[in-house]
C-alpha atoms as a PDB file:
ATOM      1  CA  UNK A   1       0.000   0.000   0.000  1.00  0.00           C
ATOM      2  CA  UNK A   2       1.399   3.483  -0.862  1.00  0.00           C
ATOM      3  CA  UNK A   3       2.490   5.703   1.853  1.00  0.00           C
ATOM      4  CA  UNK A   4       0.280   8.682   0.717  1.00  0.00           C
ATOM      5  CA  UNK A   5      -2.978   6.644  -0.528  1.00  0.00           C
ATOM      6  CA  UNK A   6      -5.620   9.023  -2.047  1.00  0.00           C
ATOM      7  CA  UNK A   7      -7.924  10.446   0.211  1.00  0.00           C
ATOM      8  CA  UNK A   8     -10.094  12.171  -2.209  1.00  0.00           C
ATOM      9  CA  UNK A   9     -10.353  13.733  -5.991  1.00  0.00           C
ATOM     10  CA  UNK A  10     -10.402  17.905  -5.298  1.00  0.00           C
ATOM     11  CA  UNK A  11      -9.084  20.900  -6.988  1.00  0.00           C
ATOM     12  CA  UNK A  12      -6.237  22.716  -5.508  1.00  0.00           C
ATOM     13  CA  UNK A  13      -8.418  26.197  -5.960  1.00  0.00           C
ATOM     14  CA  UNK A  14     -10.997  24.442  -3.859  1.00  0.00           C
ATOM     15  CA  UNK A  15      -8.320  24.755  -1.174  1.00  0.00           C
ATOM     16  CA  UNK A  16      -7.537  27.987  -1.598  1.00  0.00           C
ATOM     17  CA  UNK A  17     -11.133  29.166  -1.653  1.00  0.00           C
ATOM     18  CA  UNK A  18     -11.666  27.261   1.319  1.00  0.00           C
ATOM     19  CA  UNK A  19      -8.991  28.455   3.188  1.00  0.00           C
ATOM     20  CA  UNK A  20      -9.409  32.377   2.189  1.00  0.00           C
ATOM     21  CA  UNK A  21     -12.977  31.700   3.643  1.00  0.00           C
ATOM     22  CA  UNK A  22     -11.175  30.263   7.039  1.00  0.00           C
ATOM     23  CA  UNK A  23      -8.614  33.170   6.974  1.00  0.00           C
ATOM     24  CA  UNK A  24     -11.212  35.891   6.534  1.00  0.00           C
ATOM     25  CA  UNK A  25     -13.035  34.467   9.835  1.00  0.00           C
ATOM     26  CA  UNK A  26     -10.097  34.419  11.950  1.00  0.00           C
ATOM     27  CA  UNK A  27      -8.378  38.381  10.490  1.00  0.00           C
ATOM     28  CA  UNK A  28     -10.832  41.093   9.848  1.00  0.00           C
ATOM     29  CA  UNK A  29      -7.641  42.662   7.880  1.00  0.00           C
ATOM     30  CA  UNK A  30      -8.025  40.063   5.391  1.00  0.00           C
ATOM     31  CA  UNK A  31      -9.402  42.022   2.418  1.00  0.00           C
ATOM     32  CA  UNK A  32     -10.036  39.586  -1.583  1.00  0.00           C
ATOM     33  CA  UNK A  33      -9.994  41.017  -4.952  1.00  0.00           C
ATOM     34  CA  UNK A  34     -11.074  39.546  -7.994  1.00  0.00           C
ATOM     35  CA  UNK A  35     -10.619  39.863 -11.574  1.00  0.00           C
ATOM     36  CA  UNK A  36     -14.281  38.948 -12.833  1.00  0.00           C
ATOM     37  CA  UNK A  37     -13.148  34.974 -12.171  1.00  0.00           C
ATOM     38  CA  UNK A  38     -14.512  35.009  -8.601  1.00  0.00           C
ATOM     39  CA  UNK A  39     -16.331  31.446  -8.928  1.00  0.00           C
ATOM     40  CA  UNK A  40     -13.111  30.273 -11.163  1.00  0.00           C
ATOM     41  CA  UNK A  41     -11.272  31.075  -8.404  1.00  0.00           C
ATOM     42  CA  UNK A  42     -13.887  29.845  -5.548  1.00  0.00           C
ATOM     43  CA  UNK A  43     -13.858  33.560  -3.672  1.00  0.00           C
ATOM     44  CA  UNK A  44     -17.788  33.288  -4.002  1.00  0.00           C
ATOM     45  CA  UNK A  45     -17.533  31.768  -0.027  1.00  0.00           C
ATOM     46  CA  UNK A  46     -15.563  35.065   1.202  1.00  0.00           C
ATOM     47  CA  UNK A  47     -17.773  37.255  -1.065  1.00  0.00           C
ATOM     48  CA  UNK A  48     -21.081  35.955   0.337  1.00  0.00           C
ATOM     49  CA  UNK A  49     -19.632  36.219   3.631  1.00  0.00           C
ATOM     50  CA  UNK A  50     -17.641  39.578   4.020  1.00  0.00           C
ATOM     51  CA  UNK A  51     -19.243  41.663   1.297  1.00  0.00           C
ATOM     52  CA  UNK A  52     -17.442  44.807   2.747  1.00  0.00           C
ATOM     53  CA  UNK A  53     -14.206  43.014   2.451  1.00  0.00           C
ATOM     54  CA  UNK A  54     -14.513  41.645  -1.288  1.00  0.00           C
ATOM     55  CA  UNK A  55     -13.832  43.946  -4.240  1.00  0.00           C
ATOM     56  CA  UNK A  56     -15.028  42.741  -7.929  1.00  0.00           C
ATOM     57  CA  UNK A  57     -12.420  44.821  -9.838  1.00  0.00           C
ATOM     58  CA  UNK A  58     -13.936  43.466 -13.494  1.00  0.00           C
ATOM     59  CA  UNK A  59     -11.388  42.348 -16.378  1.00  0.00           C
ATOM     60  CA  UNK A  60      -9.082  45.251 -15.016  1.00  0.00           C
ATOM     61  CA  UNK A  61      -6.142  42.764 -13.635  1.00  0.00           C
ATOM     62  CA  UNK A  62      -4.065  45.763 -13.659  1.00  0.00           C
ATOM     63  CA  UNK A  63      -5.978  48.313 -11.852  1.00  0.00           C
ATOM     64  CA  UNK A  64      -6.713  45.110  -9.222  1.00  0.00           C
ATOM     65  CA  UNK A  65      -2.881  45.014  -8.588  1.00  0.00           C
ATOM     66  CA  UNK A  66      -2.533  49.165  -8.094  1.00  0.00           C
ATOM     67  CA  UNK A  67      -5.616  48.767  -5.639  1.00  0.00           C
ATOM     68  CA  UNK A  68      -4.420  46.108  -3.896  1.00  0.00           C
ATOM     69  CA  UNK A  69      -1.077  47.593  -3.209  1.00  0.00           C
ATOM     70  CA  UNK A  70      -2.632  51.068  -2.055  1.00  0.00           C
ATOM     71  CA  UNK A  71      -4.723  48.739   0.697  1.00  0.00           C
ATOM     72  CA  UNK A  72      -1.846  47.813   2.012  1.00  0.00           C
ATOM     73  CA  UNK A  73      -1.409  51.081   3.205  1.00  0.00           C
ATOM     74  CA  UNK A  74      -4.194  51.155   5.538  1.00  0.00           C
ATOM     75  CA  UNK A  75      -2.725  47.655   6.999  1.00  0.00           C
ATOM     76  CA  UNK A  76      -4.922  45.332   5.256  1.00  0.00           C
ATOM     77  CA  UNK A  77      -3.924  42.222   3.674  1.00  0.00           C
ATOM     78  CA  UNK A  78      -5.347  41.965   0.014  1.00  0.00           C
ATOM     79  CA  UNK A  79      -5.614  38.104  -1.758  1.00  0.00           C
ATOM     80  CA  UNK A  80      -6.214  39.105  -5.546  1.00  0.00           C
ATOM     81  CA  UNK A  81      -7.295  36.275  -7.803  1.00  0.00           C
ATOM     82  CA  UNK A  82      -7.700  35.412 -11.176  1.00  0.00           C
ATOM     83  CA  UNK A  83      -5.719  33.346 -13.660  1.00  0.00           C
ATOM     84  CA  UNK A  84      -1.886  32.492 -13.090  1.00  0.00           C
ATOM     85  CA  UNK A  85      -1.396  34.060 -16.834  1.00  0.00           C
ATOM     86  CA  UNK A  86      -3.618  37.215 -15.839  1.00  0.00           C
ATOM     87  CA  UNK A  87      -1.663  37.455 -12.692  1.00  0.00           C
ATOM     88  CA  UNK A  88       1.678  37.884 -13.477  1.00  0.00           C
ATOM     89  CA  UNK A  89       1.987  37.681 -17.920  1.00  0.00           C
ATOM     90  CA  UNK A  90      -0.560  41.294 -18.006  1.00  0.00           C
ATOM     91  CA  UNK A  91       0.664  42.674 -15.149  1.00  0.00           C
ATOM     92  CA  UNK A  92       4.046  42.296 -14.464  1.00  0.00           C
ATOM     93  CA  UNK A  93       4.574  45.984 -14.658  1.00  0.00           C
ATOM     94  CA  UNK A  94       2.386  46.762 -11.976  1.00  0.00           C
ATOM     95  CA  UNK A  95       3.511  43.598 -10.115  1.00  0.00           C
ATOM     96  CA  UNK A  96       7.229  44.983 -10.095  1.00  0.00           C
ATOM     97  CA  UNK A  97       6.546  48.370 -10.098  1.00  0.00           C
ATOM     98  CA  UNK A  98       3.789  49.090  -7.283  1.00  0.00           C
ATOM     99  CA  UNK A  99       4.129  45.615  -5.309  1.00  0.00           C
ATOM    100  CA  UNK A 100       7.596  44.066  -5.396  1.00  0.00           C
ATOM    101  CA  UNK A 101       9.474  47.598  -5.779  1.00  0.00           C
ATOM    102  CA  UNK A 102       7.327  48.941  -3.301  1.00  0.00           C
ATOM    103  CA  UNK A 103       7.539  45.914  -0.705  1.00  0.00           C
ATOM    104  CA  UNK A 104       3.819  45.777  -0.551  1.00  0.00           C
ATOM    105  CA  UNK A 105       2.514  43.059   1.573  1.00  0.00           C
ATOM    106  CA  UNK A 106      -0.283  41.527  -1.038  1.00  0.00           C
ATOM    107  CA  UNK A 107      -0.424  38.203  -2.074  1.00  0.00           C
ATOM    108  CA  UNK A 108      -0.751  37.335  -5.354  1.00  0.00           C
ATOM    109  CA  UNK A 109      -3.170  34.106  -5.869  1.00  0.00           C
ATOM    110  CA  UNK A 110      -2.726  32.385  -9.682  1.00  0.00           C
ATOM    111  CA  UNK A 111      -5.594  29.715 -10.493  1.00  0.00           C
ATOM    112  CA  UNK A 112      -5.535  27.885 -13.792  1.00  0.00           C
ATOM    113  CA  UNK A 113      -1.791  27.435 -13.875  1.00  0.00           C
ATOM    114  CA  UNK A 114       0.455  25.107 -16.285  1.00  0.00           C
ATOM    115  CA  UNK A 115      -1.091  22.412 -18.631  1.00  0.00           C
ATOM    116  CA  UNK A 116      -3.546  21.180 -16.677  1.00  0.00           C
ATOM    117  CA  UNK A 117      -5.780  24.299 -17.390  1.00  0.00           C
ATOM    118  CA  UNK A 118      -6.388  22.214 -20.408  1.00  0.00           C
ATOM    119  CA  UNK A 119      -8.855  22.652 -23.503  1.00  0.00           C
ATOM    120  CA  UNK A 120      -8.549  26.791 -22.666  1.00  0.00           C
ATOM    121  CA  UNK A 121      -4.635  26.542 -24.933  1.00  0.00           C
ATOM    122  CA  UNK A 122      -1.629  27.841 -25.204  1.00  0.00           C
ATOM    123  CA  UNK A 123      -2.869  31.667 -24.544  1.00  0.00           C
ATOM    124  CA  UNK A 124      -4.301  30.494 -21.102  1.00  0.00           C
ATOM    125  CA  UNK A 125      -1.896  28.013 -19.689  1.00  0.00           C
ATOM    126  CA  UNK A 126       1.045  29.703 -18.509  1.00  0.00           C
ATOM    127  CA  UNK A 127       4.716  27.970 -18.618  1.00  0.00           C
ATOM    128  CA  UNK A 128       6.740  30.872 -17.597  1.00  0.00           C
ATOM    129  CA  UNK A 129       5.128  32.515 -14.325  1.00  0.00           C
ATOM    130  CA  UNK A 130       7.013  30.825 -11.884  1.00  0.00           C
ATOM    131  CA  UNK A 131      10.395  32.195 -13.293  1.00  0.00           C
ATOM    132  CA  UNK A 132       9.063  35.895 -13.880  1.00  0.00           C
ATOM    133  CA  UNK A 133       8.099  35.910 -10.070  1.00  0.00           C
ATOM    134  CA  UNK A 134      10.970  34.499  -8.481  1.00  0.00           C
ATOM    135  CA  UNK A 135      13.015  37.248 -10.421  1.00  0.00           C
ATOM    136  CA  UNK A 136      11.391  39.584  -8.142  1.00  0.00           C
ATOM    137  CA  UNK A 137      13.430  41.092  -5.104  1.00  0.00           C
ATOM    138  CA  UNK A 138      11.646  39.612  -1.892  1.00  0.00           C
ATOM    139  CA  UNK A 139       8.776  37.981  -3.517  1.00  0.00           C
ATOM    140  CA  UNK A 140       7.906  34.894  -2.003  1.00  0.00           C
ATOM    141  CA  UNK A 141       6.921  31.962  -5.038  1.00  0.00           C
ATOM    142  CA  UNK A 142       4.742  28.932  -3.406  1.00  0.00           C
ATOM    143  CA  UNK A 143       3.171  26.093  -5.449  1.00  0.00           C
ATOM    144  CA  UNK A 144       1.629  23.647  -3.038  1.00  0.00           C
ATOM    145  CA  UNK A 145       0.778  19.938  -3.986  1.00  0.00           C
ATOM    146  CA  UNK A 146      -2.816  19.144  -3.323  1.00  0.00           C
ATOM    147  CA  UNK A 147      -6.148  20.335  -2.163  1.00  0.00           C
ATOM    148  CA  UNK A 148      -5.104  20.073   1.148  1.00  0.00           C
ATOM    149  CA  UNK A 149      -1.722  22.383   1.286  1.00  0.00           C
ATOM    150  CA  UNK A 150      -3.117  25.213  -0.859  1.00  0.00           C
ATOM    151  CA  UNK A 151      -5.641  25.648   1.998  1.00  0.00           C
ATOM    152  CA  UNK A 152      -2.472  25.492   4.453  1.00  0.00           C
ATOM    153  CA  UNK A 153      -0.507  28.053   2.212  1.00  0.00           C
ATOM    154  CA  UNK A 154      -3.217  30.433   1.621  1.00  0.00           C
ATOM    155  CA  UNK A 155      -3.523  30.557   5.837  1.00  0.00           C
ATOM    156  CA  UNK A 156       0.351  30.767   6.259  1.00  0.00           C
ATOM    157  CA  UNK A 157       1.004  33.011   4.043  1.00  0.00           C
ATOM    158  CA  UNK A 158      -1.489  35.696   6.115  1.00  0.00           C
ATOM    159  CA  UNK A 159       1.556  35.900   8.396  1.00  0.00           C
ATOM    160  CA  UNK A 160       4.191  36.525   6.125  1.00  0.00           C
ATOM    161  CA  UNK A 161       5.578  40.284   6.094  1.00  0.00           C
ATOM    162  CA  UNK A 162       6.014  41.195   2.141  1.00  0.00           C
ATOM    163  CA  UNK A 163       4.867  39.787  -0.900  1.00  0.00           C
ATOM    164  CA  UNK A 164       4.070  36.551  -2.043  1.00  0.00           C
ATOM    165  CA  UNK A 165       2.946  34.372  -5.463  1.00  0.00           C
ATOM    166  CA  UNK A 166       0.640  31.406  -4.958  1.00  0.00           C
ATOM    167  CA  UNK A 167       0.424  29.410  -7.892  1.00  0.00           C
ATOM    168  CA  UNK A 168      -2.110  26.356  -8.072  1.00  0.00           C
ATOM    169  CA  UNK A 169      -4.352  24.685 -10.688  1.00  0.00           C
ATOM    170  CA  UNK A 170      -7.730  24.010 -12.368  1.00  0.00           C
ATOM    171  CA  UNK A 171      -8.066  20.210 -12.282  1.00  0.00           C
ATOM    172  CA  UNK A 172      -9.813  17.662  -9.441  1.00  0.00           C
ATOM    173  CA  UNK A 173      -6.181  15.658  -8.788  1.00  0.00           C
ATOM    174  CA  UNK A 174      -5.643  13.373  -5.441  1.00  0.00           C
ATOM    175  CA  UNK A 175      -5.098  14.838  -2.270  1.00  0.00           C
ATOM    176  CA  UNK A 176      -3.079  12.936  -0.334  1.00  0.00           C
ATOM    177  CA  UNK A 177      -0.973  15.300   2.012  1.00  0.00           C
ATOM    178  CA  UNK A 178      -3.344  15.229   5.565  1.00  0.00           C
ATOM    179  CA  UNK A 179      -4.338  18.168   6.969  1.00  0.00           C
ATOM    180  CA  UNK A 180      -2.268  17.889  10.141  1.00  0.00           C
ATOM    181  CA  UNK A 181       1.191  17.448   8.653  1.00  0.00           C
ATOM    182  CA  UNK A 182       2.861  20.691   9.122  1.00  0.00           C
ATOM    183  CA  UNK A 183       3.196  23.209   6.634  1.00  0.00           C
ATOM    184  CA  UNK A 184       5.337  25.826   7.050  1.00  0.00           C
ATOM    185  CA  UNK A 185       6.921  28.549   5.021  1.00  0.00           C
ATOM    186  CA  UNK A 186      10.202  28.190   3.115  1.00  0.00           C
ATOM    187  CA  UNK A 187      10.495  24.352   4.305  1.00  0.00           C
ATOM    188  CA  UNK A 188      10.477  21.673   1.996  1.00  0.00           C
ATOM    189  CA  UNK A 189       9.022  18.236   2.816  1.00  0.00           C
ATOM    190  CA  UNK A 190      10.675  14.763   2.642  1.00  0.00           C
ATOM    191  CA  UNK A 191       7.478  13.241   2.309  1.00  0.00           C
ATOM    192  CA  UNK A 192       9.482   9.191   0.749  1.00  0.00           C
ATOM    193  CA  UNK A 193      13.155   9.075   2.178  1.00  0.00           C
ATOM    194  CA  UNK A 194      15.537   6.934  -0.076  1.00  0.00           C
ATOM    195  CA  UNK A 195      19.336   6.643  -0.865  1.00  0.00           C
ATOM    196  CA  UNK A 196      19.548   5.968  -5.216  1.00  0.00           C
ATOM    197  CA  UNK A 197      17.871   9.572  -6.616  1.00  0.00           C
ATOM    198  CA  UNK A 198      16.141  12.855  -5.125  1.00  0.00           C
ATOM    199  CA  UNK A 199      13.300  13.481  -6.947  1.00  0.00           C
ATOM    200  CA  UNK A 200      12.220  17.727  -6.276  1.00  0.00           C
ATOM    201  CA  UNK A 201       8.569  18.036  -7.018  1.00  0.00           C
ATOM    202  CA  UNK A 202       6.069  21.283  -6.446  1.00  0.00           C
ATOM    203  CA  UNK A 203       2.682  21.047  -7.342  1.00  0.00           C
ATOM    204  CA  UNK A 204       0.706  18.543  -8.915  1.00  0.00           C
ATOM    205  CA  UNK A 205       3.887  16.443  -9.834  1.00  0.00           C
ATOM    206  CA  UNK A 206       4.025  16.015  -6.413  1.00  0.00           C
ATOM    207  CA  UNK A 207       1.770  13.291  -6.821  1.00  0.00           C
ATOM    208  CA  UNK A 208       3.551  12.123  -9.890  1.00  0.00           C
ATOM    209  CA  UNK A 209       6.875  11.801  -8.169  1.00  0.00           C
ATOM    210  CA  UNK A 210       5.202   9.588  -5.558  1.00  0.00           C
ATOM    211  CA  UNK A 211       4.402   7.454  -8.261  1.00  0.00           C
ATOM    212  CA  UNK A 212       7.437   7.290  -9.903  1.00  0.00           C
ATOM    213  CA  UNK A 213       9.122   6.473  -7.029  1.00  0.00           C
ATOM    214  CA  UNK A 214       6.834   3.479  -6.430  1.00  0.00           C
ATOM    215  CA  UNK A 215       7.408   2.266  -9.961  1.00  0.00           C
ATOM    216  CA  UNK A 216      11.414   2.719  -9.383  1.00  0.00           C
ATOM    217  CA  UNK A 217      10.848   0.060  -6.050  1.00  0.00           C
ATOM    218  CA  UNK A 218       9.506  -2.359  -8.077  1.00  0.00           C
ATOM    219  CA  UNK A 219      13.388  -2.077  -9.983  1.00  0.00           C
ATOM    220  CA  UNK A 220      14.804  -1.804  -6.450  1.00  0.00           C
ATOM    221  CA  UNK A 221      15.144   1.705  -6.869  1.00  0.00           C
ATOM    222  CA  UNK A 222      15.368   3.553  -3.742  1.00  0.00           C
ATOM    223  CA  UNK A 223      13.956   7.272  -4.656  1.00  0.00           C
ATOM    224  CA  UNK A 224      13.571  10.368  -2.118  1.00  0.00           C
ATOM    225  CA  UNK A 225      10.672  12.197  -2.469  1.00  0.00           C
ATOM    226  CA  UNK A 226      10.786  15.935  -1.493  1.00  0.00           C
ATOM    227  CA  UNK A 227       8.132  18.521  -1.818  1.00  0.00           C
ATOM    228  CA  UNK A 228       9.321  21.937  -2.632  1.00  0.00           C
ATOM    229  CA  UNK A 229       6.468  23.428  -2.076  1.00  0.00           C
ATOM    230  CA  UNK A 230       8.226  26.650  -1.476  1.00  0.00           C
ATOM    231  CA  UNK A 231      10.661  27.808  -4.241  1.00  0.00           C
ATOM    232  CA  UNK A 232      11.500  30.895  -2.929  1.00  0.00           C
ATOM    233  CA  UNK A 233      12.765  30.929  -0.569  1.00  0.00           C
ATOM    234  CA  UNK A 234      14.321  28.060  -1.406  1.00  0.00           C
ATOM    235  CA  UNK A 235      15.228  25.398   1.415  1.00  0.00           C
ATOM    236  CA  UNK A 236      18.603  25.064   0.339  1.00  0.00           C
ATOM    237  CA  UNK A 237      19.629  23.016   3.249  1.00  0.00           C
ATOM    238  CA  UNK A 238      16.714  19.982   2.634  1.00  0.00           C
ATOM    239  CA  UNK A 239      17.558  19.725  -1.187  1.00  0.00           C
ATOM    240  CA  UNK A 240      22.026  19.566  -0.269  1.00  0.00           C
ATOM    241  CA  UNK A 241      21.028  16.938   2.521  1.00  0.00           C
ATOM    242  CA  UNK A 242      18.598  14.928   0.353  1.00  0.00           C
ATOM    243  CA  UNK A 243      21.925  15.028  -2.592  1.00  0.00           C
ATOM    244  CA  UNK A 244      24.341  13.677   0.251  1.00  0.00           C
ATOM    245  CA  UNK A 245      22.259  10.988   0.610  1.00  0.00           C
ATOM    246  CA  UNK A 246      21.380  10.088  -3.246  1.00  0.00           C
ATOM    247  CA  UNK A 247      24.158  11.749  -5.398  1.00  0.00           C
ATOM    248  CA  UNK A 248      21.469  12.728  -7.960  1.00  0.00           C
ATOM    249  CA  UNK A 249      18.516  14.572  -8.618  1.00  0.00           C
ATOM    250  CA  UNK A 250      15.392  15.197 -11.131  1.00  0.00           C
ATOM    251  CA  UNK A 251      13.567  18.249 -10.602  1.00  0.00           C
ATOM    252  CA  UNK A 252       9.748  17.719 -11.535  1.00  0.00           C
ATOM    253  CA  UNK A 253       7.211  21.208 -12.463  1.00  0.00           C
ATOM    254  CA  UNK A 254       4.024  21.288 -14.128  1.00  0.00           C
ATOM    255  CA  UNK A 255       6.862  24.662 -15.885  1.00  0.00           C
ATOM    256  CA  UNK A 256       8.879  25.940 -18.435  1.00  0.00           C
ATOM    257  CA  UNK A 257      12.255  24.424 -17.596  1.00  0.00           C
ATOM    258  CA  UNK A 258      13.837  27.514 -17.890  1.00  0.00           C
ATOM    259  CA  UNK A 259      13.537  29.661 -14.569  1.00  0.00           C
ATOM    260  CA  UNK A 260      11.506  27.327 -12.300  1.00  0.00           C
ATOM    261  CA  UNK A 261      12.032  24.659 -10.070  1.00  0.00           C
ATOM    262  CA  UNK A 262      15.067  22.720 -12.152  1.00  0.00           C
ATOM    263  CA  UNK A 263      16.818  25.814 -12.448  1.00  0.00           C
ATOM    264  CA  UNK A 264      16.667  27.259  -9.094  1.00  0.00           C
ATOM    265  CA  UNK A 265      17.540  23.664  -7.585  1.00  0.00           C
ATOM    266  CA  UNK A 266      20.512  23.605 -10.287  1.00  0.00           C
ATOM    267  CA  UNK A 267      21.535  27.219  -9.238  1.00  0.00           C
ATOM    268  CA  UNK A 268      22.026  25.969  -5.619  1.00  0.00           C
ATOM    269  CA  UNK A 269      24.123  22.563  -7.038  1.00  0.00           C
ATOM    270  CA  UNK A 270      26.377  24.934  -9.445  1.00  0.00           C
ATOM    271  CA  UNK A 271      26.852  26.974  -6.126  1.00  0.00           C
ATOM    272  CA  UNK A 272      27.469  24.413  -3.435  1.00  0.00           C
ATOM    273  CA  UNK A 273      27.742  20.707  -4.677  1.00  0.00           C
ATOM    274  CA  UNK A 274      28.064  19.531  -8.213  1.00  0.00           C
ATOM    275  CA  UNK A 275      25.514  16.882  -8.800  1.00  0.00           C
ATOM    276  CA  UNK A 276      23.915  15.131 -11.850  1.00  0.00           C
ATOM    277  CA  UNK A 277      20.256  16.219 -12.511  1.00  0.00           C
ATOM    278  CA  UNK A 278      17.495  15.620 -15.051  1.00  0.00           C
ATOM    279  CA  UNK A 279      14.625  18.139 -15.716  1.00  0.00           C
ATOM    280  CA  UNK A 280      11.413  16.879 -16.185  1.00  0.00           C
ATOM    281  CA  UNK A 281       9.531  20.339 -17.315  1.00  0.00           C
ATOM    282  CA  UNK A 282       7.751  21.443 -20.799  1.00  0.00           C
ATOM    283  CA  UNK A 283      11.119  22.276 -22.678  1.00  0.00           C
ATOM    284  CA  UNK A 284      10.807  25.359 -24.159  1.00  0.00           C
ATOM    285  CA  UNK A 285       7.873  25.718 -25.547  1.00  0.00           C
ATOM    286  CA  UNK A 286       3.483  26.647 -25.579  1.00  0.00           C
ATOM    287  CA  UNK A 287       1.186  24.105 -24.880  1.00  0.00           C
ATOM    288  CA  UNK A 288      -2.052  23.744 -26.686  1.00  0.00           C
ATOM    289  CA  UNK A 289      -5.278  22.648 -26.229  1.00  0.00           C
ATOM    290  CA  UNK A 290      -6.385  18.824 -24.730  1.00  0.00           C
ATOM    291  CA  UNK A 291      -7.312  17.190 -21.574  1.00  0.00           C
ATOM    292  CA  UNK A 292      -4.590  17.484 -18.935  1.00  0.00           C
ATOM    293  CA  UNK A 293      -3.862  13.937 -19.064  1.00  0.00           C
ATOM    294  CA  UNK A 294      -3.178  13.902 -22.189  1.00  0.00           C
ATOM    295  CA  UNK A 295      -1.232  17.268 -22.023  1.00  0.00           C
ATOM    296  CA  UNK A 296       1.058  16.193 -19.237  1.00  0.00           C
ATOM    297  CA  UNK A 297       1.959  12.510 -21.447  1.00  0.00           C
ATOM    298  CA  UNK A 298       2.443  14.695 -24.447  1.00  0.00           C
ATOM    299  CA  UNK A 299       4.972  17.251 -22.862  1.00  0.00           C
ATOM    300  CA  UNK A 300       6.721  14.764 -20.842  1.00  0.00           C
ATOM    301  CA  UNK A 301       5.294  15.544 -17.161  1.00  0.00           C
ATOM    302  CA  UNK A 302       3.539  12.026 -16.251  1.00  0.00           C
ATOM    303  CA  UNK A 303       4.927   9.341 -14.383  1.00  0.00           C
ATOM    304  CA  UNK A 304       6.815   7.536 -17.041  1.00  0.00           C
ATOM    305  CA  UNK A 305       8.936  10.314 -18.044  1.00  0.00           C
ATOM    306  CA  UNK A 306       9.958  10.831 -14.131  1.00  0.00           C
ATOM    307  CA  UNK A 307      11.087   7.615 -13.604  1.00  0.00           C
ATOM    308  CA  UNK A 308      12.998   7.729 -17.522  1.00  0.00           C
ATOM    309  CA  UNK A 309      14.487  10.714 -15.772  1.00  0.00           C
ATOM    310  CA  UNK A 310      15.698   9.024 -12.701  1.00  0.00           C
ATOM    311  CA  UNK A 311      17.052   6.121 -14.451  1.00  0.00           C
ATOM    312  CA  UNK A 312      19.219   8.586 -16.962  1.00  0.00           C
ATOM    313  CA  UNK A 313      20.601  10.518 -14.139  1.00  0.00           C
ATOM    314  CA  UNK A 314      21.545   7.215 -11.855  1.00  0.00           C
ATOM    315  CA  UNK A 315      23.140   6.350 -15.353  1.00  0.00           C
ATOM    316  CA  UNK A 316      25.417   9.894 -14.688  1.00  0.00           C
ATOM    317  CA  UNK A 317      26.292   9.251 -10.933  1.00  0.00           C
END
């Protein structure tokens, strides 16, 4: 029997809606913005229930980003949604410029992100938002792995001082992480320890990398498992000690290889320890349109291609 068996089918906006309802009952400073997506993003909960703290900005993304940084100056805490390509791709100017420049404490909340958006395309699923955020001076880039840890990360994140990207997804996919493992900011989790291959997942290849590592047993593989659910900051210590133990890695995002997960994990090797790694990320290039599952075999993100990965990279130790 797996060590994470599937405790349900939900999406990981579900959690996030959930948990900006829970948040807005326990801080009255807790103010949402939407950009005309608010049952997309499943803000209709915190609407219905603090009207006077819920603005419906329209399709203005970037006039929801200058008001959300000017009620910061009163003390609130503004959660803007809408789609991960809406919230960073149109608005990066006023991201940098009145947020990130500015030190603004808002957090940025990105639905629909990656592939698994789906049938929507290429114009909808963003590849490239995790790198354009993390470029940012002090802006905090989380991509949490199930149902379950969104609502953790949209709580936690209340608490941090300055700003911060949430990034999850469209799709029902398993939750498997329980609610009272701890979730805390900037700390990765070792959620399969092993001694052959690390295998660094965020988001919904969490799951995958579980899998892969099951599939790499049956070879008497031995494969770590770590959730980077935060990529910046980056726990630089969990990924070097997981690499003293294995000697190898494969970094695993539902991304653009260029400027996520792989690169930032590959940044801290090139720094601190040399150390073979794979990528298992779109390379360079849009998506199109499909059903995620059949986006994520086509650009090389399911299960198969992780453990092709890991057996390439134990080929380089």
């Amino acid at each position: 029997m797996t060590a994470y068996p599937v405790l349900d089918q939900k999406d990981t906006r579900s959690g996030f809606g959930a948990g900006l309802l829970e948040l807005g009952k326990k801080r009255a400073d807790v103010v949402a913005l939407c950009a005309d997506l608010t049952g997309s993003l499943k803000m209709d909960a915190f609407a219905e229930a603090f009207p006077d703290r819920f603005i419906q900005c329209g399709v203005a993304e970037a006039n929801m980003m200058g008001v959300a940084a000017g009620l910061t100056i009163g003390g609130k805490i503004p959660y803007t949604g809408t789609f991960a390509n809406f919230s960073t791709g149109r608005v990066y100017d006023q991201i940098r410029q009145s947020i990130a420049y500015a030190g603004k404490n808002v957090k940025i909340c990105a639905s629909h992100a990656g592939l698994t958006l789906g049938e929507d395309g290429a114009t909808h699923q963003i590849l490239e938002d995790i790198g354009l955020m993390r470029m940012l001076p002090d802006m905090a880039v989380v991509v949490p792995a199930d149902h379950n840890q969104t609502k953790q990360a949209t709580l936690a994140i209340a608490d941090h001082q300055g700003p911060v990207y949430l990034r999850f997804g469209r799709p029902k996919w398993p939750v498997f992480i329980p609610m009272d493992m701890p979730f805390e900011l900037g700390k990765a989790q070792v959620l399969v320890t092993g001694k052959d291959v690390s295998l660094f997942a965020c988001g919904h290849l969490v799951w995958k990398a579980l899998q892969a590592a099951e599939e790499l047993a049956k070879d008497g593989i031995s494969a770590e498992v770590i959730n980077v659910h935060t990529i910046k900051p980056l726990d630089v210590e969990a990924v070097l000690s997981s690499v003293a133990r294995t000697g190898c890695a494969v970094t695993c995002e539902e991304h653009n290889r260029h400027g996520g997960l792989g690169d930032a994990i590959a940044q801290t090797f090139a720094q601190q320890r040399p150390t073979p790694q794979e990528y298992v990320a779109v390379n360079d290039t849009f998506g199109e349109s499909g059903t995620p599952d059949q986006l994520l075999k086509k650009y090389g993100l399911d299960t198969p291609d992780i453990v092709a990965a890991a057996r390439r990279v134990l080929a380089r130790k």
